[in-house]
N, C-alpha and C. Protein backbone atom coordinates (compact mmCIF):
# COMPACT_ATOMS: atom_id res chain seq x y z
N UNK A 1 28.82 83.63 14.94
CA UNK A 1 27.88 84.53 15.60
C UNK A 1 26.52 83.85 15.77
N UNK A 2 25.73 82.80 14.96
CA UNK A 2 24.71 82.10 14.74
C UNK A 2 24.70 81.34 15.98
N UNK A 3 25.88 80.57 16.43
CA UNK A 3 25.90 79.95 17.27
C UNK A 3 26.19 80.70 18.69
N UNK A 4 26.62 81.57 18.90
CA UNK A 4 26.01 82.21 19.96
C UNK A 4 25.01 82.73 20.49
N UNK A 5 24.24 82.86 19.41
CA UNK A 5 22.76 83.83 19.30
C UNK A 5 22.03 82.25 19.82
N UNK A 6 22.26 81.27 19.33
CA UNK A 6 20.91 80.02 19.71
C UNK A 6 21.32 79.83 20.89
N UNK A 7 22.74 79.49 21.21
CA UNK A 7 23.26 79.31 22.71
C UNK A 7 22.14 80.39 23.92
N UNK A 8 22.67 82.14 23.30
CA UNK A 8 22.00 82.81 24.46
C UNK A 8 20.00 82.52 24.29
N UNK A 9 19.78 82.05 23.25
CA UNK A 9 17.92 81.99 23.39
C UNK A 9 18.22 80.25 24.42
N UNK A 10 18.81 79.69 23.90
CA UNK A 10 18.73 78.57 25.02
C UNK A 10 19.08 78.66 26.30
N UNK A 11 19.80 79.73 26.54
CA UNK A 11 20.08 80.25 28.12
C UNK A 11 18.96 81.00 28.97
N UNK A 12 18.31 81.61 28.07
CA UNK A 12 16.80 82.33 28.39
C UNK A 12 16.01 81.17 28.72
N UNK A 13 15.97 80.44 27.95
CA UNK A 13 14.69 79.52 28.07
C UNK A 13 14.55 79.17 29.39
N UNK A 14 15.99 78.15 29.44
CA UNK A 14 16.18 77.43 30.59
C UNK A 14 15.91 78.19 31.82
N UNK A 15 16.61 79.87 31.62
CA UNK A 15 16.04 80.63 33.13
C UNK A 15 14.82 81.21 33.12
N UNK A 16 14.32 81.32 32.35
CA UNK A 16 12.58 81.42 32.27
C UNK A 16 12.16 80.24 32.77
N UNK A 17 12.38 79.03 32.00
CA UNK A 17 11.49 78.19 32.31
C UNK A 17 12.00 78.04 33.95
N UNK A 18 13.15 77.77 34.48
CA UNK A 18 13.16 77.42 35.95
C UNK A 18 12.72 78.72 36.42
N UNK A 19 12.76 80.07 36.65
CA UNK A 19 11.74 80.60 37.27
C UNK A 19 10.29 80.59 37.22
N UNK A 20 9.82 80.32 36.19
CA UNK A 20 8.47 79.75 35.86
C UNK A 20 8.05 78.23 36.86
N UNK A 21 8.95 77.43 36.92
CA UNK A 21 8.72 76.48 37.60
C UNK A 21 8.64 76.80 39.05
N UNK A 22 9.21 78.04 39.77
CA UNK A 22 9.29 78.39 41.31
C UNK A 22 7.76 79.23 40.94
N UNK A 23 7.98 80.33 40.13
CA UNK A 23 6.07 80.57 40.28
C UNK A 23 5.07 79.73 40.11
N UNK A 24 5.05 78.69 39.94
CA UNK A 24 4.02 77.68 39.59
C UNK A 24 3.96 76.89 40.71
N UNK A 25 4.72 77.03 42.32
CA UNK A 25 4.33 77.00 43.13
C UNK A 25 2.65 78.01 43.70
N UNK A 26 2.97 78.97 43.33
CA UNK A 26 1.72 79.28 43.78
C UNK A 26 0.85 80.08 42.54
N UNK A 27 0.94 79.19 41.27
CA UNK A 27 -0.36 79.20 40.43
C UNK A 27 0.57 78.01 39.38
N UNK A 28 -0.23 77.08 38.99
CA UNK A 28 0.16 76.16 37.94
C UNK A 28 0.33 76.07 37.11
N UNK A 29 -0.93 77.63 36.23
CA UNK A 29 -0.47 77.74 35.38
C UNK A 29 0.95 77.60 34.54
N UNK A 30 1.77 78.57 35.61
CA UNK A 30 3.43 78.86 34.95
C UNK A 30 3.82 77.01 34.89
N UNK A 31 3.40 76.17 35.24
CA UNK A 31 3.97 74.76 34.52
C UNK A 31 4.07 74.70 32.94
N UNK A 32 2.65 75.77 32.90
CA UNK A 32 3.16 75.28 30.82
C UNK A 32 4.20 76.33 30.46
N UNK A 33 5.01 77.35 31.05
CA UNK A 33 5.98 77.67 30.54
C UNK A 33 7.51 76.68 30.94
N UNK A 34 6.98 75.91 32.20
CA UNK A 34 8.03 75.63 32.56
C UNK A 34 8.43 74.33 31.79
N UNK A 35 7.47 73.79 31.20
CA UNK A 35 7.76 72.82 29.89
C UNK A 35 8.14 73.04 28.70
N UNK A 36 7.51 74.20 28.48
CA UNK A 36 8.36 74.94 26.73
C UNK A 36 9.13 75.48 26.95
N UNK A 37 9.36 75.85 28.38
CA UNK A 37 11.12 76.36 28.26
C UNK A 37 12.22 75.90 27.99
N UNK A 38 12.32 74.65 29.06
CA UNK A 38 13.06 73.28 28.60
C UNK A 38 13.09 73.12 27.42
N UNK A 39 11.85 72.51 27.12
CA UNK A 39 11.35 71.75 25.96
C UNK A 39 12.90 73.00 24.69
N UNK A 40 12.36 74.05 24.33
CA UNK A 40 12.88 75.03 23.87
C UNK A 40 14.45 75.42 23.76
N UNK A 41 14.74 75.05 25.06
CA UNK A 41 16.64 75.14 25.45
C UNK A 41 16.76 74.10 24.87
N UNK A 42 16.24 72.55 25.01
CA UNK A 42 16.84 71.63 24.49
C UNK A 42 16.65 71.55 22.68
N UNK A 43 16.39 72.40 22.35
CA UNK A 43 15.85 72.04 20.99
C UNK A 43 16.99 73.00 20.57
N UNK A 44 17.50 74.13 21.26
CA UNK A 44 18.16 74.78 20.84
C UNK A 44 19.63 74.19 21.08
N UNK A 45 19.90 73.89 22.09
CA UNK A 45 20.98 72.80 22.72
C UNK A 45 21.51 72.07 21.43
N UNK A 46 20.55 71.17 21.17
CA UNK A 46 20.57 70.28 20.04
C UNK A 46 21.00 70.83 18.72
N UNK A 47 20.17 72.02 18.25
CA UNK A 47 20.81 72.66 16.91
C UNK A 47 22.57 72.68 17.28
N UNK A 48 22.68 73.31 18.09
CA UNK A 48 24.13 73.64 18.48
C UNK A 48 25.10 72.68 17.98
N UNK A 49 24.71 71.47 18.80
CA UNK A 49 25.65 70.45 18.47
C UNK A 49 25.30 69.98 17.14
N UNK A 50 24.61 70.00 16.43
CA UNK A 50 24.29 69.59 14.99
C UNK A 50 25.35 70.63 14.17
N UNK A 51 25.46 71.87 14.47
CA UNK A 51 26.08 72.72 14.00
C UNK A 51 27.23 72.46 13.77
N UNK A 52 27.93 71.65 15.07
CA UNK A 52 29.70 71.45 14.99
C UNK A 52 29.79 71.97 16.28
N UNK A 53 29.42 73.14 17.35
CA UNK A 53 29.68 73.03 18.62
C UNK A 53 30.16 72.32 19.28
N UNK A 54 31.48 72.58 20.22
CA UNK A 54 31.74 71.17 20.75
C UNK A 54 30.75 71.09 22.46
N UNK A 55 30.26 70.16 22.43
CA UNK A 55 29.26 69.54 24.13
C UNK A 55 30.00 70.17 25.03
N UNK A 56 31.26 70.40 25.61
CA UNK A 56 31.92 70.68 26.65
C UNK A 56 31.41 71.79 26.78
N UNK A 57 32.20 73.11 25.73
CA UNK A 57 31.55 74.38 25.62
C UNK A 57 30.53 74.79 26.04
N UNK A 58 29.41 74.24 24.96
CA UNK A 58 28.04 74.55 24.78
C UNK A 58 27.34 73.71 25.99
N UNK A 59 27.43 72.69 26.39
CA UNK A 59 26.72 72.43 27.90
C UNK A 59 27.72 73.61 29.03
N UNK A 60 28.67 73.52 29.54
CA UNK A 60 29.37 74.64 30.24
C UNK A 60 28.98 76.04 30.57
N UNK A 61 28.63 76.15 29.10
CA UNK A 61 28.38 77.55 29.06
C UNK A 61 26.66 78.04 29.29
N UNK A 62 26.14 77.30 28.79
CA UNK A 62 24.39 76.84 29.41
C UNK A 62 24.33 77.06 30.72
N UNK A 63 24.59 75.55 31.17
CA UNK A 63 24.87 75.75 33.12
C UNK A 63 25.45 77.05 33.35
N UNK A 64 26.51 77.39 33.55
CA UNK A 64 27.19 78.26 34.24
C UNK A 64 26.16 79.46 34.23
N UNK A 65 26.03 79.94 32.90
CA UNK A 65 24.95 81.07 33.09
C UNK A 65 23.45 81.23 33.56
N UNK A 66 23.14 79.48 33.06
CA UNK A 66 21.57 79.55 33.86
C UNK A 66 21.57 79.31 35.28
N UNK A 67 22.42 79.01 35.84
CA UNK A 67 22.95 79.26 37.19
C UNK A 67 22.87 80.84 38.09
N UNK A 68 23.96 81.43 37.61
CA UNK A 68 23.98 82.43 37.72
C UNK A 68 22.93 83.45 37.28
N UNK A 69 22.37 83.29 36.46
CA UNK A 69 21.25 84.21 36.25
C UNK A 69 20.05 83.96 36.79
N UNK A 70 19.90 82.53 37.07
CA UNK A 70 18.74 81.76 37.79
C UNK A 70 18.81 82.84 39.21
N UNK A 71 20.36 82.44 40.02
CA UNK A 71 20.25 82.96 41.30
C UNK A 71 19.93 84.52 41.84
N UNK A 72 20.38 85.04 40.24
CA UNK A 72 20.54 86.63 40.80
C UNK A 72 18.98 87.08 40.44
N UNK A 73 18.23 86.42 39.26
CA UNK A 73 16.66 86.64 39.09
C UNK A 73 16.22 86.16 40.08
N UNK A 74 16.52 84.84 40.88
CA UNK A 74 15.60 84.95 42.07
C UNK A 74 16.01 84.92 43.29
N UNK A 75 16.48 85.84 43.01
CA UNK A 75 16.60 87.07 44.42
C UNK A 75 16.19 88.15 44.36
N UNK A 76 16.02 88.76 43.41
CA UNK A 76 15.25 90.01 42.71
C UNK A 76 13.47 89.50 42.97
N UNK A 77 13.26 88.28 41.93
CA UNK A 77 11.83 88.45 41.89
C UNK A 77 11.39 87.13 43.01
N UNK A 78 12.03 86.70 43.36
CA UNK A 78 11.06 86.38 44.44
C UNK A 78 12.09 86.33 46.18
N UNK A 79 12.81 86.99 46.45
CA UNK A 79 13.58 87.80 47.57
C UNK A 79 14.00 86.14 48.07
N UNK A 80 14.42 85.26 47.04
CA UNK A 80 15.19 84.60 47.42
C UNK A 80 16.86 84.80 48.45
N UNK A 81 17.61 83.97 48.59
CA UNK A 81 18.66 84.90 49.61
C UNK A 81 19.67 84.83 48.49
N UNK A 82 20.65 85.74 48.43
CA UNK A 82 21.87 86.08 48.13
C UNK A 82 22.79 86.66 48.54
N UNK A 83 23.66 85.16 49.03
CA UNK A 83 24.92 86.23 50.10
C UNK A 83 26.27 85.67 49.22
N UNK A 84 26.87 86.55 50.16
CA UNK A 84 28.71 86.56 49.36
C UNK A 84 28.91 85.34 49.27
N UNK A 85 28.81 83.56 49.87
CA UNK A 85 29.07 82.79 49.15
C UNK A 85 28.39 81.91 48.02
N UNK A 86 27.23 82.38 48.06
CA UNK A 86 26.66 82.57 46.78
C UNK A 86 27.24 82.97 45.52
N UNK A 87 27.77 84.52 45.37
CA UNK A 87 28.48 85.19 45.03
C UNK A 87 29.80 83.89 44.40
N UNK A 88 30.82 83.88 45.34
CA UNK A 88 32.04 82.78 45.35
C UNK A 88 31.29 81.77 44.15
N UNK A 89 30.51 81.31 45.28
CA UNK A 89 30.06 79.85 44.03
C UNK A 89 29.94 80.26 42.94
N UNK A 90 29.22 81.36 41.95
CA UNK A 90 28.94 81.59 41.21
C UNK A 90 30.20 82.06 40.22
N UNK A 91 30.91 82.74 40.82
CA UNK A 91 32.18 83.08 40.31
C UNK A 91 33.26 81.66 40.05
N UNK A 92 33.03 80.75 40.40
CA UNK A 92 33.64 79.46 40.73
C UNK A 92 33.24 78.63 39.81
N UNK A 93 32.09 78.70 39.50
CA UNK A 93 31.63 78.33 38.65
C UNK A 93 31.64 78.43 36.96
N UNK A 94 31.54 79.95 36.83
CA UNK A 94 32.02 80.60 35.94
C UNK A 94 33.39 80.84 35.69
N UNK A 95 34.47 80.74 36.26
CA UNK A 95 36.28 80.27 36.24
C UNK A 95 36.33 78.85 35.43
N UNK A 96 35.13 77.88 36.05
CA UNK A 96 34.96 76.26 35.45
C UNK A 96 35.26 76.56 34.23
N UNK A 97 34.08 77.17 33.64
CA UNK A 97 33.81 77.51 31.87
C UNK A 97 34.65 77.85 31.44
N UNK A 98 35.07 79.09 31.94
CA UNK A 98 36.54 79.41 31.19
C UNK A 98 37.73 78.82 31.15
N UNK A 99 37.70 77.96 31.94
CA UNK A 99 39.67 76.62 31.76
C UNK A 99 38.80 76.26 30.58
N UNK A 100 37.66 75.61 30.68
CA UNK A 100 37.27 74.47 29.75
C UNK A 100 37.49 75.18 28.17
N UNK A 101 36.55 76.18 28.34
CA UNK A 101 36.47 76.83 26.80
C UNK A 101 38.16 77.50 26.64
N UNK A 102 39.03 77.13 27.35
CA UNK A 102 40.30 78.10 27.40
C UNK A 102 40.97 76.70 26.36
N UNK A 103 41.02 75.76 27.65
CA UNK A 103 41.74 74.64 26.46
C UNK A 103 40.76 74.21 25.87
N UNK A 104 39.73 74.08 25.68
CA UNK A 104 38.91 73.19 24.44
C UNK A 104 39.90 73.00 23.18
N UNK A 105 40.36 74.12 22.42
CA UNK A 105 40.87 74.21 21.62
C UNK A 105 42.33 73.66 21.41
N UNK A 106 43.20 73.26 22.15
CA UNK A 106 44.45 72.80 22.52
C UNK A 106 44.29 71.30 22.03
N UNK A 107 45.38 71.08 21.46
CA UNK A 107 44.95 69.26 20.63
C UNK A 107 46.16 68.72 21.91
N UNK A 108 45.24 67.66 21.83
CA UNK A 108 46.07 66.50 23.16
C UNK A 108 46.80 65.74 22.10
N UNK A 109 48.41 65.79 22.78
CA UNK A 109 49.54 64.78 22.24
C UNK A 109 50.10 63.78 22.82
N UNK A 110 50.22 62.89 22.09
CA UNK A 110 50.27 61.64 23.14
C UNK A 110 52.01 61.17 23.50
């Protein structure tokens, strides 16, 4: 459960900080979130794999959602576009994660 909980604060970060980085088009401020956000996912990233997480998973599962949540927050807050193959991709994307995290666990025999 520990390791899901750092996974989802590192999934926040990353989509904070990249929407922070599209508002900091028009004020700069939002650059200093858009550095501790990162900065923040990767620190959390890192615990993960220190933990025993396996990289496939835990990067997979990062992307896929800061993806998807990236696109659907900015379309909401800044009327970015979102159309049905948007949609596809995103779903396509998220199918990725799940083969991966499906077999992660499956031991390869030679």
């Amino acid at each position: 459960m520990r390791k899901w909980a750092i996974l989802a604060g590192a999934i926040v970060l990353e989509v904070a900080a990249t929407l922070a980085l599209r508002a900091a088009i028009d004020n700069a401020w939002w650059a200093v979130l858009t550095v501790a956000g990162y900065a923040g996912a990767f620190v959390a990233l890192s615990a993960l794999l220190r933990l025993g997480a396996p990289i496939g998973v835990v990067y997979g599962t990062w992307a896929a959602a800061g993806v998807a949540l990236t696109a659907v927050l900015g379309a909401v807050l800044f009327a970015e576009p979102f159309t049905p193959l948007i949609g596809i991709g995103i779903a396509a994307v998220i199918a990725g994660v799940v083969l991966v995290e499906t077999d992660h666990g499956r031991e390869v025999r030679s």
